[in-house]
PDB file of N, CA and C in Angstrom:
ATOM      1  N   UNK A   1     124.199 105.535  81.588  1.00  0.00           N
ATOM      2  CA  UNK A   1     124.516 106.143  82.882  1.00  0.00           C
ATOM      3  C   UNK A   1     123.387 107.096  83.276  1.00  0.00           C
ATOM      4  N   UNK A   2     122.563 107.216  84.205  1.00  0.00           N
ATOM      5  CA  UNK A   2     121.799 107.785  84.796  1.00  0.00           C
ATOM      6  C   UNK A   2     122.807 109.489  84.892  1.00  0.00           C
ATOM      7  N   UNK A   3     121.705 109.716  85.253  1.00  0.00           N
ATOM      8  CA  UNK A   3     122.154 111.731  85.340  1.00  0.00           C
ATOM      9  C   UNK A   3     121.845 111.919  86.418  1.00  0.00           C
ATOM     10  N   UNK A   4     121.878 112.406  87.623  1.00  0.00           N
ATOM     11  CA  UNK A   4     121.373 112.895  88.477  1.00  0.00           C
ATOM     12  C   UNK A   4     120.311 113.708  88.566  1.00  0.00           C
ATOM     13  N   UNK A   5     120.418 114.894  87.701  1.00  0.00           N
ATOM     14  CA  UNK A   5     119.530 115.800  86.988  1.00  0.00           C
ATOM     15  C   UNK A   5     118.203 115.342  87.374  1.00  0.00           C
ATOM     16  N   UNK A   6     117.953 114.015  86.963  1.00  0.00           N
ATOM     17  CA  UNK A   6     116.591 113.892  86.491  1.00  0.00           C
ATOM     18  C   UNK A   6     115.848 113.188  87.802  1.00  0.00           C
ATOM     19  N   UNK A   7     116.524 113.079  89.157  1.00  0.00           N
ATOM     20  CA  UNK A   7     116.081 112.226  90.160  1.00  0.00           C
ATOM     21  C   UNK A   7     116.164 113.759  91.393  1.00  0.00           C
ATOM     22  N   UNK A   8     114.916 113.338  92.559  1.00  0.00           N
ATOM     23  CA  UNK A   8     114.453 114.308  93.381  1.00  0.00           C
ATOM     24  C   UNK A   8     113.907 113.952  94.506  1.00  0.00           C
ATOM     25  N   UNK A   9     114.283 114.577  95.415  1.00  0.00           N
ATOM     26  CA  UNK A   9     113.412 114.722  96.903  1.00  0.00           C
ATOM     27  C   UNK A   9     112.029 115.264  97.181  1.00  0.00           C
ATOM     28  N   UNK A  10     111.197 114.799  97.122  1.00  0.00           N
ATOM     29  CA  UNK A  10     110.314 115.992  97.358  1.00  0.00           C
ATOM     30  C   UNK A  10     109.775 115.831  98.962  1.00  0.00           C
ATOM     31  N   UNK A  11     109.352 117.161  98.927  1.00  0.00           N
ATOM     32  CA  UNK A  11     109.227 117.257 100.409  1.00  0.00           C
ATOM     33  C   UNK A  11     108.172 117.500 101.135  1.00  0.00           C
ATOM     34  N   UNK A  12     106.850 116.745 101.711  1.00  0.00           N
ATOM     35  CA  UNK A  12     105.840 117.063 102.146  1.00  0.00           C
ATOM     36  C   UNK A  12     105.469 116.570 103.531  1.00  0.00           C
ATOM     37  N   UNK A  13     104.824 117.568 104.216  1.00  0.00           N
ATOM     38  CA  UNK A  13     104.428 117.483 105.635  1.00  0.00           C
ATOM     39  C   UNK A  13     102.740 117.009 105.871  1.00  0.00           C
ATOM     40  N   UNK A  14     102.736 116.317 106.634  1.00  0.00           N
ATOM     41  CA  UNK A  14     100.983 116.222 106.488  1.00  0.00           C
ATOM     42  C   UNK A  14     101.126 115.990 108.626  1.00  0.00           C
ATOM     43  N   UNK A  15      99.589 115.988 108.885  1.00  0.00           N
ATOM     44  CA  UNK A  15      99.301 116.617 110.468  1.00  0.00           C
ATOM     45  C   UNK A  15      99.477 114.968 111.285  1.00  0.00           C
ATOM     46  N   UNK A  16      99.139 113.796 110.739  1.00  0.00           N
ATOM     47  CA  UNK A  16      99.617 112.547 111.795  1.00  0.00           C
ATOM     48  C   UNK A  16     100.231 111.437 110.617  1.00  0.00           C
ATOM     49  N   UNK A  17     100.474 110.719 111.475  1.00  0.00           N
ATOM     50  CA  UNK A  17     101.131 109.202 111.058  1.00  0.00           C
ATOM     51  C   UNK A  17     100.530 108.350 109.940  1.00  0.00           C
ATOM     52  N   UNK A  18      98.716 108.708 109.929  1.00  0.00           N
ATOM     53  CA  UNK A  18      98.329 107.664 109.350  1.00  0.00           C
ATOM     54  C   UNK A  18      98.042 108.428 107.648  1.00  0.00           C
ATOM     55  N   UNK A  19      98.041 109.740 108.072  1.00  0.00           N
ATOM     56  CA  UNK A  19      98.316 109.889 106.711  1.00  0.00           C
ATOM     57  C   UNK A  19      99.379 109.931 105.932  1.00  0.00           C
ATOM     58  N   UNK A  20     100.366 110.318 106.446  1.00  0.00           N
ATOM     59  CA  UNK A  20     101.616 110.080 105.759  1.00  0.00           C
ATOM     60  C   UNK A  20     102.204 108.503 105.689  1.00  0.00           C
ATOM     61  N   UNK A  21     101.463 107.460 106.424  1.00  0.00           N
ATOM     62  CA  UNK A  21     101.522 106.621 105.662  1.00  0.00           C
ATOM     63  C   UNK A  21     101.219 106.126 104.477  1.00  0.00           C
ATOM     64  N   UNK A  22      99.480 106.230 104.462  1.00  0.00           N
ATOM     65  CA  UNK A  22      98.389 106.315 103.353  1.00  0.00           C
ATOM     66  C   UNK A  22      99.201 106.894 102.266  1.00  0.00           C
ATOM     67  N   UNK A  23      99.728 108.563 102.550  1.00  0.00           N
ATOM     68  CA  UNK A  23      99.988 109.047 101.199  1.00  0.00           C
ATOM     69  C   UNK A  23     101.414 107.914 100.560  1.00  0.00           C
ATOM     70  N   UNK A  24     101.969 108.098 101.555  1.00  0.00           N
ATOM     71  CA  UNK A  24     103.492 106.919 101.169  1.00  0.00           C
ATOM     72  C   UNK A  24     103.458 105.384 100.536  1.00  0.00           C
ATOM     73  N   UNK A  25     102.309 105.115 101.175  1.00  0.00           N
ATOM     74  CA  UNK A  25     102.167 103.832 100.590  1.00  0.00           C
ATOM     75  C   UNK A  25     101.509 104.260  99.253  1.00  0.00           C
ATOM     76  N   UNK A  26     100.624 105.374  98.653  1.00  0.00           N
ATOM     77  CA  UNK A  26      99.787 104.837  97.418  1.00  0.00           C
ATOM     78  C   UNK A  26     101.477 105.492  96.365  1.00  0.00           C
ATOM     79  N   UNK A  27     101.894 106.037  97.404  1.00  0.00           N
ATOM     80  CA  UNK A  27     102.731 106.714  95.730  1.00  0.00           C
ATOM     81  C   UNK A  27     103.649 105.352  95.442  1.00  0.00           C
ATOM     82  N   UNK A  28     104.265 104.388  96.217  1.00  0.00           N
ATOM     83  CA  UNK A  28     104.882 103.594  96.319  1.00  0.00           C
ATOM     84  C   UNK A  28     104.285 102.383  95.031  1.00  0.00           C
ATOM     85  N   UNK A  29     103.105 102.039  95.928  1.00  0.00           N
ATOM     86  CA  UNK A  29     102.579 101.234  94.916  1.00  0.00           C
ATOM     87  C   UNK A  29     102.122 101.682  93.383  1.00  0.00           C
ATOM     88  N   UNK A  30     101.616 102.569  93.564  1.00  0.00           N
ATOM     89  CA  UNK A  30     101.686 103.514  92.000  1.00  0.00           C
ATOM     90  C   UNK A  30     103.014 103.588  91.167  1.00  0.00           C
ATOM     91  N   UNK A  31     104.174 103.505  91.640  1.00  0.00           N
ATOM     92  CA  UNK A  31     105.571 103.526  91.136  1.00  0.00           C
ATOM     93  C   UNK A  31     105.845 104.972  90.932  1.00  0.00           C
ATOM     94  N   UNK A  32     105.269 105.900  91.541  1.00  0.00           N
ATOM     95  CA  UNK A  32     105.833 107.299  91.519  1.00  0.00           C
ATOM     96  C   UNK A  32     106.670 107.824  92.563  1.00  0.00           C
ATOM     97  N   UNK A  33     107.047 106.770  93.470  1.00  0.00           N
ATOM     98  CA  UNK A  33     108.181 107.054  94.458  1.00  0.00           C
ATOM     99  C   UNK A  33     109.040 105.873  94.829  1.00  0.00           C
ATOM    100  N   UNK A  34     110.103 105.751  94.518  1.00  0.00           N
ATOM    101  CA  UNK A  34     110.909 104.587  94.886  1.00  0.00           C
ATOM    102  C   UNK A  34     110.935 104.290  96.500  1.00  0.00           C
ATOM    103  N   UNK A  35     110.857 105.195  97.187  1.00  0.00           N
ATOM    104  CA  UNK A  35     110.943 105.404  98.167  1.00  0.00           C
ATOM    105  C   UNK A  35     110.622 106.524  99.250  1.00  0.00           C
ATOM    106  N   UNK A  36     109.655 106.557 100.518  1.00  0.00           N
ATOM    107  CA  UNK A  36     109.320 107.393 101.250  1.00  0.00           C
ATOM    108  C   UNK A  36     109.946 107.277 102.641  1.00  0.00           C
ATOM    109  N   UNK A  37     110.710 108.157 102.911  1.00  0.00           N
ATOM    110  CA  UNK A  37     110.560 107.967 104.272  1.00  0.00           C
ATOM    111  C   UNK A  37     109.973 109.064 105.100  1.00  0.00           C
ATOM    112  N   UNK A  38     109.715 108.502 106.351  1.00  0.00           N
ATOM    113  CA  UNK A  38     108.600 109.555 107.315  1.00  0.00           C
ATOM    114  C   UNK A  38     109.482 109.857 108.457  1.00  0.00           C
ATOM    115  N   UNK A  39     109.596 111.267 108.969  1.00  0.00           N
ATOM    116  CA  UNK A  39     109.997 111.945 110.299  1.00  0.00           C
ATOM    117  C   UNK A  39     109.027 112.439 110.713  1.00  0.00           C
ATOM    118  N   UNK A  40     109.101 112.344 112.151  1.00  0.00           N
ATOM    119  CA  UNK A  40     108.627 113.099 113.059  1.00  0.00           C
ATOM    120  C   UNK A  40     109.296 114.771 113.193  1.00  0.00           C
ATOM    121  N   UNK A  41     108.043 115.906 113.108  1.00  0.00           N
ATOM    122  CA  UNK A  41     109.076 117.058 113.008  1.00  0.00           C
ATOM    123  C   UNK A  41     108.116 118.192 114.041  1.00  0.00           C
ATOM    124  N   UNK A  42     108.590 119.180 114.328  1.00  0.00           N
ATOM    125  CA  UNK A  42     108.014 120.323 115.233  1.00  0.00           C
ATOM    126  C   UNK A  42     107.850 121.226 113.838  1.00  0.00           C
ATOM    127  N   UNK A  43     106.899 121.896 113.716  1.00  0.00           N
ATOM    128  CA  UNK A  43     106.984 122.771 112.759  1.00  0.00           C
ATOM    129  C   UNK A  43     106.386 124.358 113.327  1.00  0.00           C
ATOM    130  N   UNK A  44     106.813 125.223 113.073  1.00  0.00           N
ATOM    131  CA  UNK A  44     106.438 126.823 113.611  1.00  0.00           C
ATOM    132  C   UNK A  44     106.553 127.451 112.215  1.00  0.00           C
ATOM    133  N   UNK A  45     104.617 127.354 111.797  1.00  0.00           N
ATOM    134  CA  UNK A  45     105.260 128.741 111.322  1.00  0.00           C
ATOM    135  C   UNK A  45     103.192 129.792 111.179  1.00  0.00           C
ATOM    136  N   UNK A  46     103.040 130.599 110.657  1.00  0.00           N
ATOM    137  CA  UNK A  46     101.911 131.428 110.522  1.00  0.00           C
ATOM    138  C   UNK A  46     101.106 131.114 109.208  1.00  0.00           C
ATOM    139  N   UNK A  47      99.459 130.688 109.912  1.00  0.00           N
ATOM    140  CA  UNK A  47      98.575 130.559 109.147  1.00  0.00           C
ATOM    141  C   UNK A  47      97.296 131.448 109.311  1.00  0.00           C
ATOM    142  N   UNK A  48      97.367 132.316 108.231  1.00  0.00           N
ATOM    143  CA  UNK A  48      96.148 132.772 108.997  1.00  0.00           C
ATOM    144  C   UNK A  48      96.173 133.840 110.000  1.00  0.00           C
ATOM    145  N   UNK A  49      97.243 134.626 110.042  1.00  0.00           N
ATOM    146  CA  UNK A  49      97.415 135.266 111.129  1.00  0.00           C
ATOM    147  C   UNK A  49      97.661 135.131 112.109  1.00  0.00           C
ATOM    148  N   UNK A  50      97.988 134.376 112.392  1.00  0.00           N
ATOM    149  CA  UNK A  50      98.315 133.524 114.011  1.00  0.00           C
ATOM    150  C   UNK A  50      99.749 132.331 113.561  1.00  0.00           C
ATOM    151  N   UNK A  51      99.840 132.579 114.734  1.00  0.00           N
ATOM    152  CA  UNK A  51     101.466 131.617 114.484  1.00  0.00           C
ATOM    153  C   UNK A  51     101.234 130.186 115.272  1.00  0.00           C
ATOM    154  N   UNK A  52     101.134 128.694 114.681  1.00  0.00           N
ATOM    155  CA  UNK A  52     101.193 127.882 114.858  1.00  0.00           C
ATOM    156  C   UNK A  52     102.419 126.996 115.370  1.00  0.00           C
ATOM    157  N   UNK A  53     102.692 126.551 116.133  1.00  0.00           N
ATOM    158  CA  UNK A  53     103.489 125.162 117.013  1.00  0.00           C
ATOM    159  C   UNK A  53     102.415 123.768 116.465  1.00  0.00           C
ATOM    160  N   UNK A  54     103.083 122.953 115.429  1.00  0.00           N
ATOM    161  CA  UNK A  54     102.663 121.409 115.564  1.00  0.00           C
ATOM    162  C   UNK A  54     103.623 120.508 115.186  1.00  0.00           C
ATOM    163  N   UNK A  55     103.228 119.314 115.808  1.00  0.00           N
ATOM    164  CA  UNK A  55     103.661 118.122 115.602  1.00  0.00           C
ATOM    165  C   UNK A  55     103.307 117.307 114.446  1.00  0.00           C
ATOM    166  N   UNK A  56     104.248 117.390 113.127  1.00  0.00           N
ATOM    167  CA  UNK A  56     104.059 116.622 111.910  1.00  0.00           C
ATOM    168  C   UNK A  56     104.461 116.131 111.544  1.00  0.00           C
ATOM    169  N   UNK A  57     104.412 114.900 110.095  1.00  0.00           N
ATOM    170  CA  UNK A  57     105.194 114.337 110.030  1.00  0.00           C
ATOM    171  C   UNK A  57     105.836 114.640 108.510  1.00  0.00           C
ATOM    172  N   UNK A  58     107.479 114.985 108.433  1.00  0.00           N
ATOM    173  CA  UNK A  58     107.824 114.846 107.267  1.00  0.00           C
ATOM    174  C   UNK A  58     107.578 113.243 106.107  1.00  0.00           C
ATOM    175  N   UNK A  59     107.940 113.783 105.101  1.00  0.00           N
ATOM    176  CA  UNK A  59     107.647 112.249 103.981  1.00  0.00           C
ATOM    177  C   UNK A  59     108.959 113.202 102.975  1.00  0.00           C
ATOM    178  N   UNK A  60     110.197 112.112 103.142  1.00  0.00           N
ATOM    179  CA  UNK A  60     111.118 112.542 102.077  1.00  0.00           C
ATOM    180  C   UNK A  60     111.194 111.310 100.909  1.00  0.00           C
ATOM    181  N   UNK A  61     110.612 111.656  99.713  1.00  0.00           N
ATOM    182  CA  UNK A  61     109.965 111.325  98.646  1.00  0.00           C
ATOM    183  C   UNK A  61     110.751 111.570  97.407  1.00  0.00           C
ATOM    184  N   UNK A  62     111.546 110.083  97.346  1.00  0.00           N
ATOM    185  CA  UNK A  62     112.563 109.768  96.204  1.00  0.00           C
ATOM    186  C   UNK A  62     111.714 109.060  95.441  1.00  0.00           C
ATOM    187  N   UNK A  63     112.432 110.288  94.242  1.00  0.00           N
ATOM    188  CA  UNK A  63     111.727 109.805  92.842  1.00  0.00           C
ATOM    189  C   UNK A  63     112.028 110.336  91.463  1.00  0.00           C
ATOM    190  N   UNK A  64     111.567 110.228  90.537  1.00  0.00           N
ATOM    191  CA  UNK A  64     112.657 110.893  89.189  1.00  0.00           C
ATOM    192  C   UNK A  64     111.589 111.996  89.236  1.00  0.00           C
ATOM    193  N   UNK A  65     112.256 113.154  89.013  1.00  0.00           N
ATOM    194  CA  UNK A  65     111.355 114.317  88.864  1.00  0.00           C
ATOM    195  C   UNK A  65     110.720 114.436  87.007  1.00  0.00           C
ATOM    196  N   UNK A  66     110.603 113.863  86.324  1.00  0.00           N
ATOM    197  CA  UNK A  66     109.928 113.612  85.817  1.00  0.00           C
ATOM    198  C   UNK A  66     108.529 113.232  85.908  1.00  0.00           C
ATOM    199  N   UNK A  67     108.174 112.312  86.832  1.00  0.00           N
ATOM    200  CA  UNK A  67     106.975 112.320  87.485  1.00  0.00           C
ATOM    201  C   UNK A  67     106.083 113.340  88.730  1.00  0.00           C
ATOM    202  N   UNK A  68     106.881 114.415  88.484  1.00  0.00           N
ATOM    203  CA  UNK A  68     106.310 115.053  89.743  1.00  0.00           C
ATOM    204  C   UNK A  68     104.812 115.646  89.374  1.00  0.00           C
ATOM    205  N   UNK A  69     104.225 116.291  88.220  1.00  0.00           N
ATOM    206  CA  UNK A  69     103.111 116.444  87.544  1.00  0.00           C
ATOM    207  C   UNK A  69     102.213 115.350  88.240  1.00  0.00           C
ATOM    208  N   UNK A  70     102.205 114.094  87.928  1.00  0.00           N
ATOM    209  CA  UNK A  70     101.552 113.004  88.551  1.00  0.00           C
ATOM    210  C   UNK A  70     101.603 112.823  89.888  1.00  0.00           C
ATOM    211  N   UNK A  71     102.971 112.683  90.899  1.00  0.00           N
ATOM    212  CA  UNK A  71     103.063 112.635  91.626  1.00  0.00           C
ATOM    213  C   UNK A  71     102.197 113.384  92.835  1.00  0.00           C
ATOM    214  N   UNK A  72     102.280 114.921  92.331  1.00  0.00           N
ATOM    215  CA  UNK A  72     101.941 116.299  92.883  1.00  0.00           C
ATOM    216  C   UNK A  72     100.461 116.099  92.803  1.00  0.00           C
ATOM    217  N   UNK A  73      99.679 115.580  91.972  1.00  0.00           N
ATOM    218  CA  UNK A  73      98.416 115.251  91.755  1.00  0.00           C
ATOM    219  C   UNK A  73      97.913 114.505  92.810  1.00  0.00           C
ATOM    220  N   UNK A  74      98.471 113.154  93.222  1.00  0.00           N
ATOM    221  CA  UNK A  74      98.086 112.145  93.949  1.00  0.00           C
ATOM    222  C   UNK A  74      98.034 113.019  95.098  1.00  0.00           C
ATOM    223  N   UNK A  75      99.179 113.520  95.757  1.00  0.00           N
ATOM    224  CA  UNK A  75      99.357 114.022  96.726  1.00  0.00           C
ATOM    225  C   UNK A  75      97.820 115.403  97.126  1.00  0.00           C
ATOM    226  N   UNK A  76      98.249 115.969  96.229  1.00  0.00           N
ATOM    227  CA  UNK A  76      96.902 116.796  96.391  1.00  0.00           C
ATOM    228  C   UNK A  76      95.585 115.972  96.557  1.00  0.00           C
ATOM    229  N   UNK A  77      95.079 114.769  96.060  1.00  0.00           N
ATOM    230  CA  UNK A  77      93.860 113.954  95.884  1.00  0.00           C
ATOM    231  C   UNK A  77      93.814 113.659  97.576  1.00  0.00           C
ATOM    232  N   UNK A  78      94.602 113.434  98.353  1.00  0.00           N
ATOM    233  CA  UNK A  78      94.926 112.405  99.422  1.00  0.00           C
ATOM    234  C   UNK A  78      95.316 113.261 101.139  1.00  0.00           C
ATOM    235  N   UNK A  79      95.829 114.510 100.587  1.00  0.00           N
ATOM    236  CA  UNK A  79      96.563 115.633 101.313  1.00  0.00           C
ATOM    237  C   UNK A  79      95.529 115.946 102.178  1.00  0.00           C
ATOM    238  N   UNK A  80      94.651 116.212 103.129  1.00  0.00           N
ATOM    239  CA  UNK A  80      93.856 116.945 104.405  1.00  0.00           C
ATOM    240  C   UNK A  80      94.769 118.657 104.317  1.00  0.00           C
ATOM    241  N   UNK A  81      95.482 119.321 103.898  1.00  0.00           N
ATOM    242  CA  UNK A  81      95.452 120.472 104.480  1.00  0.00           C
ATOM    243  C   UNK A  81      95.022 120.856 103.036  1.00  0.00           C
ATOM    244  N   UNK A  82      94.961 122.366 102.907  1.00  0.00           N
ATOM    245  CA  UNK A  82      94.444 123.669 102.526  1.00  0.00           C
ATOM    246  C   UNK A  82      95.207 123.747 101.905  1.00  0.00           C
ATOM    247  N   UNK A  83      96.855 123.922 101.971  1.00  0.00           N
ATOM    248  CA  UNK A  83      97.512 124.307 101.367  1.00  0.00           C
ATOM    249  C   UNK A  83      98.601 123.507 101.962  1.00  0.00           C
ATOM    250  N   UNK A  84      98.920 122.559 100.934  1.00  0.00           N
ATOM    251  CA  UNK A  84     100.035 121.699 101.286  1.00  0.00           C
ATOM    252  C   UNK A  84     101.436 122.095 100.535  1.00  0.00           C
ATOM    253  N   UNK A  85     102.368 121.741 101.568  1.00  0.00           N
ATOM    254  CA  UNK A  85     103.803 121.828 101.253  1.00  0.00           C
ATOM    255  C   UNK A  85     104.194 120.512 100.230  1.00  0.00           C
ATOM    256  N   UNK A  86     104.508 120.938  99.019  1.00  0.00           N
ATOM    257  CA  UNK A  86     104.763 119.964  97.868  1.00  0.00           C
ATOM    258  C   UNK A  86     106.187 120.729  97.271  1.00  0.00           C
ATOM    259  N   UNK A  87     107.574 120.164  98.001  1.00  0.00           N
ATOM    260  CA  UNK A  87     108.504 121.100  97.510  1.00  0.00           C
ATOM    261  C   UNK A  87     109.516 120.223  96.729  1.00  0.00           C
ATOM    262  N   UNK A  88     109.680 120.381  96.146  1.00  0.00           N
ATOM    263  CA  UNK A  88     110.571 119.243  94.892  1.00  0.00           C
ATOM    264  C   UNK A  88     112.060 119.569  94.763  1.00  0.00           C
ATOM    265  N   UNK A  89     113.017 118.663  95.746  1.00  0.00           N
ATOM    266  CA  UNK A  89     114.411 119.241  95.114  1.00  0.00           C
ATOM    267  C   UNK A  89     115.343 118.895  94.748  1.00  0.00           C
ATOM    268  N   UNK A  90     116.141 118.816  93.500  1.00  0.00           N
ATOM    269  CA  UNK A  90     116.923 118.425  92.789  1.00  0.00           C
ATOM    270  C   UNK A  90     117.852 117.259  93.399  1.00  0.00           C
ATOM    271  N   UNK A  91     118.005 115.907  93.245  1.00  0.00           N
ATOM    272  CA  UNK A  91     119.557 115.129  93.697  1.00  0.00           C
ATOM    273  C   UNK A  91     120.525 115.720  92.263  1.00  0.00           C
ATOM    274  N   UNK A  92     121.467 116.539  93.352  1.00  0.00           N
ATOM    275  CA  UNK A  92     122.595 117.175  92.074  1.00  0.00           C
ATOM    276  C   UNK A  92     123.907 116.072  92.194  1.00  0.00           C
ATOM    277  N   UNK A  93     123.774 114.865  93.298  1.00  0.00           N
ATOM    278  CA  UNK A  93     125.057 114.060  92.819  1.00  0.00           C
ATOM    279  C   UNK A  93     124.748 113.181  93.565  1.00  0.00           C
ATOM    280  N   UNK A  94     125.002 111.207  93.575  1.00  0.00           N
ATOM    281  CA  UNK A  94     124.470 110.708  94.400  1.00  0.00           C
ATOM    282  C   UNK A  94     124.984 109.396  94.227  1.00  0.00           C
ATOM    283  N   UNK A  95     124.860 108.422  94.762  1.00  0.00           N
ATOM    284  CA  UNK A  95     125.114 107.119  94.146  1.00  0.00           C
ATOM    285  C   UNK A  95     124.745 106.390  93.206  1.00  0.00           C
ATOM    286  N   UNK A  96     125.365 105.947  92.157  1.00  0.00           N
ATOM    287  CA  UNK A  96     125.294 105.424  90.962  1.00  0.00           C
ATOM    288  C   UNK A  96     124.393 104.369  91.057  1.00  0.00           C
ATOM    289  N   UNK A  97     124.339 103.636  91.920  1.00  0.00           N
ATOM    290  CA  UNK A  97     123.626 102.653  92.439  1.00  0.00           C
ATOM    291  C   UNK A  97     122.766 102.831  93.044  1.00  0.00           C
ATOM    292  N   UNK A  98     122.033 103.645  93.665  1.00  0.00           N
ATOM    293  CA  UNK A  98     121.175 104.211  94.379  1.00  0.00           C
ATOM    294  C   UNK A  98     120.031 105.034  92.911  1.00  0.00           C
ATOM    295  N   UNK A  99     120.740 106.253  92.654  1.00  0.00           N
ATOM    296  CA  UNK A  99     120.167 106.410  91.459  1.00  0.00           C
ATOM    297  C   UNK A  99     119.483 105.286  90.146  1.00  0.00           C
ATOM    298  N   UNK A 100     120.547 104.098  89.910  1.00  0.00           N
ATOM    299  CA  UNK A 100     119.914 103.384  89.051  1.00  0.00           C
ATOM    300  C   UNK A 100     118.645 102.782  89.821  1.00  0.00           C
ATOM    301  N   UNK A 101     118.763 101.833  90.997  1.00  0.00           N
ATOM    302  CA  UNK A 101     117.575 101.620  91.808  1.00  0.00           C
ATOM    303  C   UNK A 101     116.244 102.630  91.321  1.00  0.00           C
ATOM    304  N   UNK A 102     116.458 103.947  91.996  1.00  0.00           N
ATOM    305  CA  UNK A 102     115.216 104.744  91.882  1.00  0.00           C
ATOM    306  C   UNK A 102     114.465 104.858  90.370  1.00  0.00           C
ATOM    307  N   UNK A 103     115.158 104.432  89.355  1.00  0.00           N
ATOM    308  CA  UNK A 103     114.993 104.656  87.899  1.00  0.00           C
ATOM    309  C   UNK A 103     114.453 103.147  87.456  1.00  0.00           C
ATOM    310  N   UNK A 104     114.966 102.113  88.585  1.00  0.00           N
ATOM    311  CA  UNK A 104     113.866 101.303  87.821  1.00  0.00           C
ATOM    312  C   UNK A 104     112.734 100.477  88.831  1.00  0.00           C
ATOM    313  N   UNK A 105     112.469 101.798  90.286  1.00  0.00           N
ATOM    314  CA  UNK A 105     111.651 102.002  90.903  1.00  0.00           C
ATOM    315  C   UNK A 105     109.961 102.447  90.028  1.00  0.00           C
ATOM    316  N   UNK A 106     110.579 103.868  89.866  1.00  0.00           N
ATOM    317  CA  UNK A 106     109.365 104.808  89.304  1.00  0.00           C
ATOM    318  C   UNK A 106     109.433 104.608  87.655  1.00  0.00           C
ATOM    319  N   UNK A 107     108.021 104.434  87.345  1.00  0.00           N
ATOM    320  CA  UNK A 107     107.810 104.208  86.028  1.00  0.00           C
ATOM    321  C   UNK A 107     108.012 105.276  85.266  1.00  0.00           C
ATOM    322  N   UNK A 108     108.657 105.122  84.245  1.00  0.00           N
ATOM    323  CA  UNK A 108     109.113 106.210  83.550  1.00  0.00           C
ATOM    324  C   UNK A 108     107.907 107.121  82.305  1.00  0.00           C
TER     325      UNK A 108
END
Protein backbone atom coordinates (compact mmCIF):
# COMPACT_ATOMS: atom_id res chain seq x y z
CA UNK A 1 0.00 0.00 0.00
CA UNK A 2 1.50 3.26 -0.94
CA UNK A 3 1.62 6.04 1.93
CA UNK A 4 0.78 9.23 0.97
CA UNK A 5 3.62 10.63 2.98
CA UNK A 6 5.96 10.01 0.40
CA UNK A 7 4.11 11.68 -2.80
CA UNK A 8 4.08 15.78 -3.51
CA UNK A 9 3.12 18.85 -5.34
CA UNK A 10 5.65 20.97 -6.05
CA UNK A 11 5.12 24.26 -7.04
CA UNK A 12 6.94 26.44 -9.59
CA UNK A 13 6.30 29.60 -11.57
CA UNK A 14 8.45 30.50 -14.53
CA UNK A 15 7.76 34.08 -16.88
CA UNK A 16 6.05 32.31 -20.40
CA UNK A 17 4.61 29.18 -21.85
CA UNK A 18 7.56 27.90 -23.52
CA UNK A 19 9.39 27.47 -20.62
CA UNK A 20 7.22 25.87 -18.49
CA UNK A 21 6.73 23.63 -21.08
CA UNK A 22 10.50 22.82 -21.70
CA UNK A 23 10.83 22.54 -17.89
CA UNK A 24 7.59 20.04 -17.83
CA UNK A 25 8.44 18.09 -20.49
CA UNK A 26 12.29 17.27 -19.37
CA UNK A 27 11.11 16.34 -15.80
CA UNK A 28 8.46 14.07 -17.40
CA UNK A 29 10.69 12.32 -19.59
CA UNK A 30 13.41 12.02 -16.94
CA UNK A 31 10.68 10.18 -14.71
CA UNK A 32 10.93 12.77 -11.94
CA UNK A 33 7.37 13.92 -12.39
CA UNK A 34 4.45 11.77 -13.16
CA UNK A 35 2.80 14.58 -14.07
CA UNK A 36 2.83 18.53 -14.78
CA UNK A 37 0.28 20.62 -15.18
CA UNK A 38 0.54 24.39 -16.33
CA UNK A 39 -1.79 27.56 -15.28
CA UNK A 40 -1.94 30.66 -16.35
CA UNK A 41 -1.58 33.01 -13.15
CA UNK A 42 -1.32 36.99 -12.24
CA UNK A 43 1.30 37.15 -9.74
CA UNK A 44 2.01 40.50 -7.35
CA UNK A 45 4.56 40.50 -5.40
CA UNK A 46 8.23 42.73 -4.58
CA UNK A 47 11.56 42.28 -6.16
CA UNK A 48 14.04 44.36 -5.57
CA UNK A 49 12.29 47.04 -4.10
CA UNK A 50 9.68 47.66 -6.33
CA UNK A 51 6.49 45.77 -6.50
CA UNK A 52 5.85 43.73 -9.60
CA UNK A 53 2.31 42.77 -11.57
CA UNK A 54 3.10 39.63 -14.10
CA UNK A 55 1.67 37.24 -16.11
CA UNK A 56 3.07 33.57 -15.32
CA UNK A 57 2.74 30.43 -15.62
CA UNK A 58 2.15 27.98 -12.71
CA UNK A 59 3.60 24.08 -13.20
CA UNK A 60 1.83 21.82 -10.47
CA UNK A 61 4.41 19.01 -10.31
CA UNK A 62 3.31 15.47 -9.12
CA UNK A 63 5.81 13.41 -7.91
CA UNK A 64 7.21 11.25 -4.95
CA UNK A 65 9.07 13.62 -2.85
CA UNK A 66 11.76 11.49 -2.62
CA UNK A 67 13.06 12.78 -5.75
CA UNK A 68 12.88 16.32 -5.07
CA UNK A 69 16.95 16.69 -4.50
CA UNK A 70 17.07 15.70 -8.28
CA UNK A 71 14.11 17.13 -9.29
CA UNK A 72 15.01 20.71 -7.66
CA UNK A 73 18.33 20.38 -9.57
CA UNK A 74 16.86 20.04 -13.07
CA UNK A 75 14.65 22.78 -12.37
CA UNK A 76 17.35 25.10 -11.29
CA UNK A 77 19.62 23.91 -14.61
CA UNK A 78 16.56 25.06 -16.92
CA UNK A 79 14.77 27.91 -14.62
CA UNK A 80 15.57 31.78 -16.35
CA UNK A 81 14.84 33.57 -13.00
CA UNK A 82 17.30 34.57 -10.16
CA UNK A 83 15.51 33.18 -7.70
CA UNK A 84 13.01 30.65 -8.43
CA UNK A 85 9.95 29.50 -6.55
CA UNK A 86 10.65 25.64 -5.92
CA UNK A 87 7.97 24.91 -3.14
CA UNK A 88 7.35 21.23 -2.34
CA UNK A 89 4.07 20.16 -0.65
CA UNK A 90 3.11 17.20 1.01
CA UNK A 91 -0.14 14.89 -0.65
CA UNK A 92 -1.40 14.09 3.07
CA UNK A 93 -4.39 11.84 1.54
CA UNK A 94 -5.35 10.99 -1.99
CA UNK A 95 -6.39 8.32 -4.26
CA UNK A 96 -5.12 4.95 -3.95
CA UNK A 97 -5.04 4.75 -7.50
CA UNK A 98 -3.79 7.89 -8.39
CA UNK A 99 -1.00 7.57 -5.85
CA UNK A 100 -0.03 4.04 -7.11
CA UNK A 101 0.09 5.59 -10.82
CA UNK A 102 2.55 8.39 -9.62
CA UNK A 103 4.87 5.62 -7.93
CA UNK A 104 5.24 3.78 -10.93
CA UNK A 105 5.53 7.10 -12.89
CA UNK A 106 8.77 8.50 -11.11
CA UNK A 107 11.71 6.32 -10.76
CA UNK A 108 12.33 5.44 -7.49
Amino acid sequence: METPASYGVVLVTVGNLQEAEAIANALVKAKLAACVSLLPIHSIYTWQGQLNKEQEWQLLIKTDLAQFPVLEAKIREMHSYEVSEIIALPIVAGSQAYLQWISQQVKS
